[in-house]
C-alpha atoms as a PDB file:
ATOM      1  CA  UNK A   1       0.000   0.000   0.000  1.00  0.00           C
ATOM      2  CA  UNK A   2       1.509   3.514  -1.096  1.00  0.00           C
ATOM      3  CA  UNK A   3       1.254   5.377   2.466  1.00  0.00           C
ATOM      4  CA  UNK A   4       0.288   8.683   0.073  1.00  0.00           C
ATOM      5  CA  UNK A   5      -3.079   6.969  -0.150  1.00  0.00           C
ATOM      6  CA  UNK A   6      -6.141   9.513   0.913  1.00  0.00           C
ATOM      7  CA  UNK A   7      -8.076   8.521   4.372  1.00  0.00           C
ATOM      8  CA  UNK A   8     -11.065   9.745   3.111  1.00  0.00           C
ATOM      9  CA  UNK A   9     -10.893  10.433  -0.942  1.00  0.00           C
ATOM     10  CA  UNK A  10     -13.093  12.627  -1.990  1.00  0.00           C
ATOM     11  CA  UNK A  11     -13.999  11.484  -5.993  1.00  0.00           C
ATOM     12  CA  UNK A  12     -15.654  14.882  -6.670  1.00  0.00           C
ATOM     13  CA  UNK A  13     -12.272  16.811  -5.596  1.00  0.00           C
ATOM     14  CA  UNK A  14      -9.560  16.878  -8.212  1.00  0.00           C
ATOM     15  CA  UNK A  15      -6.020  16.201  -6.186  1.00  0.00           C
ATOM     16  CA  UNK A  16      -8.537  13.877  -3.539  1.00  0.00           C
ATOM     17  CA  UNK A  17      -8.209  16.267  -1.073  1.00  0.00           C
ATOM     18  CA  UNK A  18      -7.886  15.362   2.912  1.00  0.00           C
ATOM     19  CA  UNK A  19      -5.075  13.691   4.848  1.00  0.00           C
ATOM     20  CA  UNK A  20      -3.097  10.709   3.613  1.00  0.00           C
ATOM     21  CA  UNK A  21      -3.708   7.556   5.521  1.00  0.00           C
ATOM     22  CA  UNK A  22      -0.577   7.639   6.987  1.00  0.00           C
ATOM     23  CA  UNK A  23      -1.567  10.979   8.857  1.00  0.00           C
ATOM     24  CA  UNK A  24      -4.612   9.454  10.127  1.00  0.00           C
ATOM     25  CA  UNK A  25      -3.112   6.213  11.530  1.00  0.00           C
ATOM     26  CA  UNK A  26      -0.854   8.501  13.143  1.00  0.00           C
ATOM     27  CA  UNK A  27      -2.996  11.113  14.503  1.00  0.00           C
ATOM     28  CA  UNK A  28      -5.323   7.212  15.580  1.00  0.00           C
ATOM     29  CA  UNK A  29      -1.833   6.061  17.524  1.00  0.00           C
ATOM     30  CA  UNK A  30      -1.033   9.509  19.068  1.00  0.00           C
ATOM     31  CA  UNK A  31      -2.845   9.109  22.164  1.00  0.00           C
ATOM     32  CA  UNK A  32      -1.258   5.732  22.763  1.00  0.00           C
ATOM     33  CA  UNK A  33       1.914   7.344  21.808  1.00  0.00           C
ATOM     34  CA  UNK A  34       1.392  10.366  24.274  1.00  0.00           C
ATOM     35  CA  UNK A  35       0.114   7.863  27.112  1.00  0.00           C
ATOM     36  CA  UNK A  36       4.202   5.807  26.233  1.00  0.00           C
ATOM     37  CA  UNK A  37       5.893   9.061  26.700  1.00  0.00           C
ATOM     38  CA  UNK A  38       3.942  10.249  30.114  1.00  0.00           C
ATOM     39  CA  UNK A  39       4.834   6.256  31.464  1.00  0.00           C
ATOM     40  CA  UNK A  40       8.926   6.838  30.765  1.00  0.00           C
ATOM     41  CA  UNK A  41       8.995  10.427  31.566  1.00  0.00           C
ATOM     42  CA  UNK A  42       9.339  11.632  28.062  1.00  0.00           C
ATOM     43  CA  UNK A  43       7.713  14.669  27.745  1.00  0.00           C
ATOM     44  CA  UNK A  44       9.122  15.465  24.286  1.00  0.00           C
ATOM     45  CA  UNK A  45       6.332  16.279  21.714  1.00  0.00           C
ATOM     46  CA  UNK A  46       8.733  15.240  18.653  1.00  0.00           C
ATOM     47  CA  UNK A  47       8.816  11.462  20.369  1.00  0.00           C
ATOM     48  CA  UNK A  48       5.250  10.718  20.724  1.00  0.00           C
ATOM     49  CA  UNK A  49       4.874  11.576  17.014  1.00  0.00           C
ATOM     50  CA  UNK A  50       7.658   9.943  16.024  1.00  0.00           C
ATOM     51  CA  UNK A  51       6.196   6.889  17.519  1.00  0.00           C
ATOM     52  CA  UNK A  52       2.433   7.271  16.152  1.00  0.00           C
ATOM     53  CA  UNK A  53       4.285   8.008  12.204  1.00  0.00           C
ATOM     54  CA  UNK A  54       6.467   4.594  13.871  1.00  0.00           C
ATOM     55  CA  UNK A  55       3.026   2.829  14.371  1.00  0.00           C
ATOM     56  CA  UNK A  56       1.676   4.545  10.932  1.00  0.00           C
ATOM     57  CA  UNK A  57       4.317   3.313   9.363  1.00  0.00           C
ATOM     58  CA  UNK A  58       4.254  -0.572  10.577  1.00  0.00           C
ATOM     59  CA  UNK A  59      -0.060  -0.444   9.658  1.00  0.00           C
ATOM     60  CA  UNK A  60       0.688   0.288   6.423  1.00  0.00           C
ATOM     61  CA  UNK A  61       3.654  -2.379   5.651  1.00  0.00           C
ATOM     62  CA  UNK A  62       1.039  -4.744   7.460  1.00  0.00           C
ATOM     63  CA  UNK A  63      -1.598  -4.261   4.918  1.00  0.00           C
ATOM     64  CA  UNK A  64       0.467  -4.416   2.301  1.00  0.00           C
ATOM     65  CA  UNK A  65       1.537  -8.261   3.152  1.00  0.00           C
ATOM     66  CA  UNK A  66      -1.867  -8.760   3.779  1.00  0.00           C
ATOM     67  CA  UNK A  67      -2.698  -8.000  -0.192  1.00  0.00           C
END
């Protein structure tokens, strides 16, 4: 799966419009990501979006051995 995909394409809109589907499993794992962060005394921004685009990331390979 190309992670450039659209979450939500929108047919009538000419470029798709909307977030990819990368950005929305991210902004899906962020909370998670935020909760990892508070439990080892991170409280760097930059990490607990670097590990929801980590968890993005690892969704998207998975589908694409699923197809």
């Amino acid at each position: 799966m190309n992670a450039k995909v659209k979450a939500f394409p929108d047919p009538h809109i000419k470029d798709m419009g909307g977030m990819t589907l990368r950005q929305y499993y991210a902004a899906v794992a962020l909370p998670e990501s935020i909760r990892e962060m508070n439990a080892i005394e991170s409280y760097d921004c930059m990490d607990a979006v670097q590990l929801a685009f980590t968890y993005a990331d690892c969704m998207i390979k998975y589908e694409a051995e699923e197809d």
